[in-house]
Protein backbone atom coordinates (compact mmCIF):
# COMPACT_ATOMS: atom_id res chain seq x y z
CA UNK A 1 12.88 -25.31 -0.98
CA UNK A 2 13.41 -24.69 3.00
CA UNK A 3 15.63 -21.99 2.37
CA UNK A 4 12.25 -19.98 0.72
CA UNK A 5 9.91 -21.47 3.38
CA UNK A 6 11.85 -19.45 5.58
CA UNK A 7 11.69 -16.59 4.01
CA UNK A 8 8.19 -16.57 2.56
CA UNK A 9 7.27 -16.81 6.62
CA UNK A 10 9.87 -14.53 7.75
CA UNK A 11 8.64 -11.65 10.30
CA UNK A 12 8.72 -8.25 9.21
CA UNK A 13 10.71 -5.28 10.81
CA UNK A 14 7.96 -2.93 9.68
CA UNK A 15 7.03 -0.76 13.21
CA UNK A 16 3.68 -3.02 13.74
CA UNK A 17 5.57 -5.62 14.82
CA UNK A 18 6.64 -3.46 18.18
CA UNK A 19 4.80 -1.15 20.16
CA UNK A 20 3.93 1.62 18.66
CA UNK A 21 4.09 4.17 21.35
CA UNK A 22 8.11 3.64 20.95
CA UNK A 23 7.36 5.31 17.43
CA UNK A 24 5.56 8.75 18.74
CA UNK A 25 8.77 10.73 16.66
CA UNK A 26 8.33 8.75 13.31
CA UNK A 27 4.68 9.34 13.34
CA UNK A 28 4.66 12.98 13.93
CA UNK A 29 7.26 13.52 10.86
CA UNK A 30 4.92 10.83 8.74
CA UNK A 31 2.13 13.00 9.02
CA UNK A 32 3.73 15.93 7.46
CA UNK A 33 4.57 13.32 4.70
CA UNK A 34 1.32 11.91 4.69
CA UNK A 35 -0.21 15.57 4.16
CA UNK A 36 1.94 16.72 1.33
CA UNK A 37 1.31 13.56 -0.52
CA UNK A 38 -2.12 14.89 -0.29
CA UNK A 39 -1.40 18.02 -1.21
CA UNK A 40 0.28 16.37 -4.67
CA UNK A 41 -2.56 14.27 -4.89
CA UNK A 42 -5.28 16.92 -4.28
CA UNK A 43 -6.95 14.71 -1.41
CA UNK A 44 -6.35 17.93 0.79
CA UNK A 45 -9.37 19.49 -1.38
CA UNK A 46 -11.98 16.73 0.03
CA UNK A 47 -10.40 15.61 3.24
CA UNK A 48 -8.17 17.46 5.83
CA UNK A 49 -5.62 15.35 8.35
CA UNK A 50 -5.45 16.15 11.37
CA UNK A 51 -2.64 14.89 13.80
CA UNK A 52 -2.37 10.70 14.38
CA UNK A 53 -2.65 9.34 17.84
CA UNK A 54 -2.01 6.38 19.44
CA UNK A 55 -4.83 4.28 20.69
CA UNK A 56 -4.34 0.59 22.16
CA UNK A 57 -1.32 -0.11 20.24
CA UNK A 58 -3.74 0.98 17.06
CA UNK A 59 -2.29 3.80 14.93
CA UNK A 60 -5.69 7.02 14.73
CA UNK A 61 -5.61 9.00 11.65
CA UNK A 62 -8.46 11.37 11.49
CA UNK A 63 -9.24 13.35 9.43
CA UNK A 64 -12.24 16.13 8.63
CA UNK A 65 -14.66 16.56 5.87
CA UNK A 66 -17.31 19.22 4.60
CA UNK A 67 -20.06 16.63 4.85
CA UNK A 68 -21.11 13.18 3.78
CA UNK A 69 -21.93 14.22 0.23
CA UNK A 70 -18.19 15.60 -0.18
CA UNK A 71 -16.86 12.30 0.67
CA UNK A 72 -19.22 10.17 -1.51
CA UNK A 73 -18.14 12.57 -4.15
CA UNK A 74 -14.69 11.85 -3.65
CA UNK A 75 -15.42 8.36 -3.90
CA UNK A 76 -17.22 8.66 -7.30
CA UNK A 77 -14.13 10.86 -8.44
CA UNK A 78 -11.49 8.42 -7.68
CA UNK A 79 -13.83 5.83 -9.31
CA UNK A 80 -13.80 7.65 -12.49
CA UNK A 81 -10.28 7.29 -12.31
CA UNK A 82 -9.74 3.80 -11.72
CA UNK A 83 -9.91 3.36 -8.07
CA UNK A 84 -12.85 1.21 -7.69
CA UNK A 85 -12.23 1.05 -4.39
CA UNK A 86 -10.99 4.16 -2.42
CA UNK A 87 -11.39 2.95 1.51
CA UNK A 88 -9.04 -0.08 0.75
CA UNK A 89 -6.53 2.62 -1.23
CA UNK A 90 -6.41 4.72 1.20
CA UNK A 91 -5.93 2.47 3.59
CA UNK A 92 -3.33 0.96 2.13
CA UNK A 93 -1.30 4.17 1.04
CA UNK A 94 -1.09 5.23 4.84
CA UNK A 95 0.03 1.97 6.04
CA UNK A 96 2.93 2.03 3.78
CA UNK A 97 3.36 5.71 4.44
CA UNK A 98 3.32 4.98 8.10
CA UNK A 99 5.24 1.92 7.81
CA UNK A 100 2.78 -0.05 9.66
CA UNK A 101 0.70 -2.72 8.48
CA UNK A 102 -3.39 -2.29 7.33
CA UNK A 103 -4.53 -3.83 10.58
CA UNK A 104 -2.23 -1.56 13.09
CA UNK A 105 -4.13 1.58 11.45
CA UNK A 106 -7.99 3.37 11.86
CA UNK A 107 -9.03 5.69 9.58
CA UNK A 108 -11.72 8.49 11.13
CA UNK A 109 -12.93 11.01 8.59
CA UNK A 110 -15.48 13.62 10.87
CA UNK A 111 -17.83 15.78 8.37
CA UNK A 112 -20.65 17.66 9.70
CA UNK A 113 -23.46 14.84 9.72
CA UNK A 114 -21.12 11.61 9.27
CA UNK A 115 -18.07 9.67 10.20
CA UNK A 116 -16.48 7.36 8.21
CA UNK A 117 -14.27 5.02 9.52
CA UNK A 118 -11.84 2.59 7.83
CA UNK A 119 -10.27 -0.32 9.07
CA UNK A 120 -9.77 -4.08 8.97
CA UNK A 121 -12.19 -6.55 10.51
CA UNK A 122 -12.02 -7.13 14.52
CA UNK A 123 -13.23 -10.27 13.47
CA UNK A 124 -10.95 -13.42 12.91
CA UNK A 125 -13.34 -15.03 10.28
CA UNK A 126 -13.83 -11.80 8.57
CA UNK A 127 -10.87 -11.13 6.38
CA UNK A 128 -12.14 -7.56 5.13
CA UNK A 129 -11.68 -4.20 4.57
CA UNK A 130 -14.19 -2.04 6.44
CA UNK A 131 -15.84 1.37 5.57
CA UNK A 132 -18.93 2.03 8.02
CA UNK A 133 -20.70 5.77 7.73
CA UNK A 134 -22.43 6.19 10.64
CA UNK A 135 -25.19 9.15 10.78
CA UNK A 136 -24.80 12.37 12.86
CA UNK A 137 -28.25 12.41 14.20
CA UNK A 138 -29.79 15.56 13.56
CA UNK A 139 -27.24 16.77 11.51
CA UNK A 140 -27.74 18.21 7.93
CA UNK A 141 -24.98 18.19 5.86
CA UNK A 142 -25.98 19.89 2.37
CA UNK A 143 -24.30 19.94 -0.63
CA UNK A 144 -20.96 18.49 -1.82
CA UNK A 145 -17.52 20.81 -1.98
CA UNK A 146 -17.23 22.22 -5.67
CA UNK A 147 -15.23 19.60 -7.91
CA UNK A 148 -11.98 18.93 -8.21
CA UNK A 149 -9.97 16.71 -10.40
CA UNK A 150 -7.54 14.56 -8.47
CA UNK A 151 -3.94 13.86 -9.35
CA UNK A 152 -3.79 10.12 -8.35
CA UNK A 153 -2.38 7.58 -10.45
CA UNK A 154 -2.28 3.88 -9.26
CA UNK A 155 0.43 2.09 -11.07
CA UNK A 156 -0.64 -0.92 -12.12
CA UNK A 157 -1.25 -4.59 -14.22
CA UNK A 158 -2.84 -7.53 -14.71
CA UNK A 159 -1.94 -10.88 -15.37
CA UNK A 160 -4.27 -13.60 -17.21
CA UNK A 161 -3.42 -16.61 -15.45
CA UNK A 162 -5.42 -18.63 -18.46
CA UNK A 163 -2.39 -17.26 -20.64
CA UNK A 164 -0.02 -18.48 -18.23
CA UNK A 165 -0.41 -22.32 -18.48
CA UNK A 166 -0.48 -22.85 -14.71
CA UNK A 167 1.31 -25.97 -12.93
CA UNK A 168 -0.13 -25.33 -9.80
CA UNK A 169 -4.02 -24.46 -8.86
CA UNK A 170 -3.24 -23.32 -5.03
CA UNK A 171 -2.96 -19.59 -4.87
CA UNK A 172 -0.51 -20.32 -1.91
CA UNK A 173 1.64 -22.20 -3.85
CA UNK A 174 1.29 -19.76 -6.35
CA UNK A 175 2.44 -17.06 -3.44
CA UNK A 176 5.28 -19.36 -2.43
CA UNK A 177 6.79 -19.26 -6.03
CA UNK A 178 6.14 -15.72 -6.97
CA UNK A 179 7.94 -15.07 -3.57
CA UNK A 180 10.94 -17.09 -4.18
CA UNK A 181 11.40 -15.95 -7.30
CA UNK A 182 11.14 -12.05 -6.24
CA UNK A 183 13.78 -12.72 -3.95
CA UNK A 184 16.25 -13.97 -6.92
CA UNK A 185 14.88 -11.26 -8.78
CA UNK A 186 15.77 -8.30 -6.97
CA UNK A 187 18.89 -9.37 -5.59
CA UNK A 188 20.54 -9.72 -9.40
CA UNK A 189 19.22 -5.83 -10.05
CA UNK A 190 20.67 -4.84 -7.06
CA UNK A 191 24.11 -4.38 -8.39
CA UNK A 192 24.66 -0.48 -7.38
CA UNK A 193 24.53 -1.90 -3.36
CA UNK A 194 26.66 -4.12 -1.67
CA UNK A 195 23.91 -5.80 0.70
CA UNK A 196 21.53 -7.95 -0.41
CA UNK A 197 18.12 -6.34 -1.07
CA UNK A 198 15.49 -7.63 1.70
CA UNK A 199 12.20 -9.18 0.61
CA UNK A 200 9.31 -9.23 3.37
CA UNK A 201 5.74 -10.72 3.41
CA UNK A 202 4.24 -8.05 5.17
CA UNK A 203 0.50 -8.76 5.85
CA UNK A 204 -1.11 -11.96 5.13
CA UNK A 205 -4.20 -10.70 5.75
CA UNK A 206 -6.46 -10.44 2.73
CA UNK A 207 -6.76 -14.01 1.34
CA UNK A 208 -5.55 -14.26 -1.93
CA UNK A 209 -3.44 -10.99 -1.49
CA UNK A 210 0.45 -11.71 -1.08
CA UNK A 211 1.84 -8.00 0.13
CA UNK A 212 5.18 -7.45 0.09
CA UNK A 213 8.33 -4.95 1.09
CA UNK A 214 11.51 -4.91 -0.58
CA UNK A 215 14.31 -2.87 1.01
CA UNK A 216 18.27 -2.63 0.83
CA UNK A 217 17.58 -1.79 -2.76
CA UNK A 218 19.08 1.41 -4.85
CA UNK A 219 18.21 2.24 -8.70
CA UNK A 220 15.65 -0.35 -9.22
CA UNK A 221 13.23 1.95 -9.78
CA UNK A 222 14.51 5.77 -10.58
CA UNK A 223 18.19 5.04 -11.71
CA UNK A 224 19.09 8.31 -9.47
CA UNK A 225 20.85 6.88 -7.08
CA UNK A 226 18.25 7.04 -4.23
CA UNK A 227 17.64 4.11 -2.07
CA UNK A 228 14.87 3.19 -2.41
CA UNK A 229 11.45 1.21 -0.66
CA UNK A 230 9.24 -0.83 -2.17
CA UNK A 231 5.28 -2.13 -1.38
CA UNK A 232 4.37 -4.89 -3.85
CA UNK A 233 0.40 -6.02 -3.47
CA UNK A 234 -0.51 -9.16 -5.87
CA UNK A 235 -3.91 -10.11 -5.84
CA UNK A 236 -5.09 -13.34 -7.20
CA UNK A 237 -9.18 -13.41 -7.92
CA UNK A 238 -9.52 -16.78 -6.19
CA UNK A 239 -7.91 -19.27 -4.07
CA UNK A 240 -8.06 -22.17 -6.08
CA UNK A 241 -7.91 -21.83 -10.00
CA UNK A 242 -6.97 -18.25 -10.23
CA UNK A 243 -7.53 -17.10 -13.41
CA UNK A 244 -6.44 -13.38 -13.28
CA UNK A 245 -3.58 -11.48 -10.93
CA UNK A 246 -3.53 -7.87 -10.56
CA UNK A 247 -0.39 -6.06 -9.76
CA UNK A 248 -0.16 -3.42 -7.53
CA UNK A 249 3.11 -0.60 -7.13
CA UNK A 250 3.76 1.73 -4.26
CA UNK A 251 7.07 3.32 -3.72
CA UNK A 252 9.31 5.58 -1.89
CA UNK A 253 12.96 7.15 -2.05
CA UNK A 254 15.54 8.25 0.44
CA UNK A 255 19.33 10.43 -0.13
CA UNK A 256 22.19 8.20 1.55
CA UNK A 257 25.98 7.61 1.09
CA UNK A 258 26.76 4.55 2.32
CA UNK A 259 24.24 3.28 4.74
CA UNK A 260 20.24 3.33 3.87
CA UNK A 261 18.33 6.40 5.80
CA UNK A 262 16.28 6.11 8.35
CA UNK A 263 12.33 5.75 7.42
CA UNK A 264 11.59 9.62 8.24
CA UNK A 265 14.32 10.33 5.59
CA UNK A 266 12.00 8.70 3.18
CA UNK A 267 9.84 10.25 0.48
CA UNK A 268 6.66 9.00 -1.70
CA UNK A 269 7.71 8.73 -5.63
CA UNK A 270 3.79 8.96 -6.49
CA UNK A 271 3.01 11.08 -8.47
CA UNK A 272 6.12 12.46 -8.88
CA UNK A 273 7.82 9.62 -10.59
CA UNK A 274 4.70 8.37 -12.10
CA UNK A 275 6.52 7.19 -15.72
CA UNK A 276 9.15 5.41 -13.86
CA UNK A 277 7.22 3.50 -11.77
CA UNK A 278 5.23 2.38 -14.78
CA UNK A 279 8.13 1.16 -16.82
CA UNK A 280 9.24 -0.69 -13.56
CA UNK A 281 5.66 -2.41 -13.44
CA UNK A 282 5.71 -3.69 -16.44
CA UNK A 283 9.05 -5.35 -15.96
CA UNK A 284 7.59 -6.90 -13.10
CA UNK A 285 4.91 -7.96 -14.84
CA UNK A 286 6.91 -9.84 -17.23
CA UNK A 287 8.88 -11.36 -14.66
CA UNK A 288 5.59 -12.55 -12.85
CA UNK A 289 4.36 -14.14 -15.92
CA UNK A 290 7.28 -15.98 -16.55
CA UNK A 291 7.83 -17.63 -13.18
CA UNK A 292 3.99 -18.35 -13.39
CA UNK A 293 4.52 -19.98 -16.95
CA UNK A 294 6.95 -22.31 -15.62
């Protein structure tokens, strides 16, 4: 029991947690990542990156679009594909890509009579995601960009916690099991690697939401012999009786022999590994229901 205290409130060794002009090198080779994910994705139709910068210890990405209407279209389009909310997905995705958490990062998107900008509340009481359009004045933006279907898949599940038979109504005792039992969890798959695989809480930010980063891990995913990094976001619907938790999967892969590469060496298995990351989902879905069961 104080052994997973410990670890359920152990810092993370994600690049927030220093400064982040120390990082200038990372970030310039994460934006190439960042832009052919993208490209994969076909983002790059709708919004354009630009190069980050570094502002108060606050990671910039900006980026440029045709014009208000173009990015309200993407919105509708990722909608119609599941993402009911695209400023918190995106937001998310380039923290992980970045390797910095949601509240070291600003998103600016510049079109010809808007900017949009994404970020987390400045204010301690306000635990939110923000997306604030603010008017060019006297700007005319016209029409949206032709459509374009997107290639983004969110991987996936939900859990009803009425199914579950619940022992516990806290959703932060609920967080403090699921995370001890993640930790057992990951270290029995890890068989193919001699160190034990490394489970972070990464962001405690969003109440309800336990995010989390497993590392040291190979074949737990993609059976390829990558090594491989993992971003875990579980989302209970309430803090006290929750009666649903969604699941959600981000993941990327790196080439080593012995030792685990370095974060540039790293690459995003969406949507290129789409099926595996599936199968791996619902695995964890099962193993979430049965430590919530108990």
């Amino acid at each position: 029991p104080a052994f997973s205290i410990v670890l359920f409130f152990a810092q993370s060794t994600i690049i927030a947690q220093s400064k982040l002009n120390d990082h200038q090198a990372f970030f310039v080779l994460a934006d190439s990542l960042s832009n052919d994910w993208m490209n994969a994705c076909r983002l790059s139709h709708y919004i354009h990156p630009k190069a980050s910068k570094i502002k108060e210890n606050v990671l910039i990405l900006p980026f440029t679009v045709e014009n208000k209407a173009t990015y309200l279209q993407l919105k509708q389009n990722c909608d119609s594909i599941g993402i009911e909310n695209f400023a918190e997905f995106f937001l998310y995705k380039m923290a992980f890509l970045y390797d910095v958490t949601i509240q070291k990062i600003r998103i600016e998107i510049e079109g010809s009579d808007a900017i949009i900008q994404i970020k987390t509340s400045d204010e301690s009481y306000d635990k939110s995601i923000l997306e604030n359009i603010y008017p060019k004045m006297g700007q005319s933006g016209g029409k949206a960009k032709e459509y374009r279907p997107l290639n983004i898949l969110t991987i996936n599940a939900e859990i009803s916690l009425r199914k579950t038979g619940l022992k516990t109504t806290e959703t932060e005792n609920l967080k403090k099991k699921v995370f001890k039992s993640l930790d057992t969890w990951f270290h029995k798959q890890n068989k193919s690697w001699f160190k034990k695989s490394k489970l972070e809480q990464i962001s405690n930010y969003e109440d309800g939401v336990l995010l989390l980063r497993v590392s040291n891990i190979k074949n737990i995913v993609l059976d390829m012999g990558y090594f491989e990094v993992l971003q875990i976001k579980l989302k209970f619907d309430a803090m006290y009786y929750p009666s649903s938790l969604k699941i959600e999967v981000d993941g990327k892969y790196g080439a080593g022999i012995i030792w685990t590469p370095y974060e540039d060496d790293y690459r995003p298995m969406n949507p290129q590994f789409i099926p595996q990351l599936n199968i791996f989902v619902e695995k964890l879905k099962t193993r979430l229901s049965e430590t919530l069961s108990k």
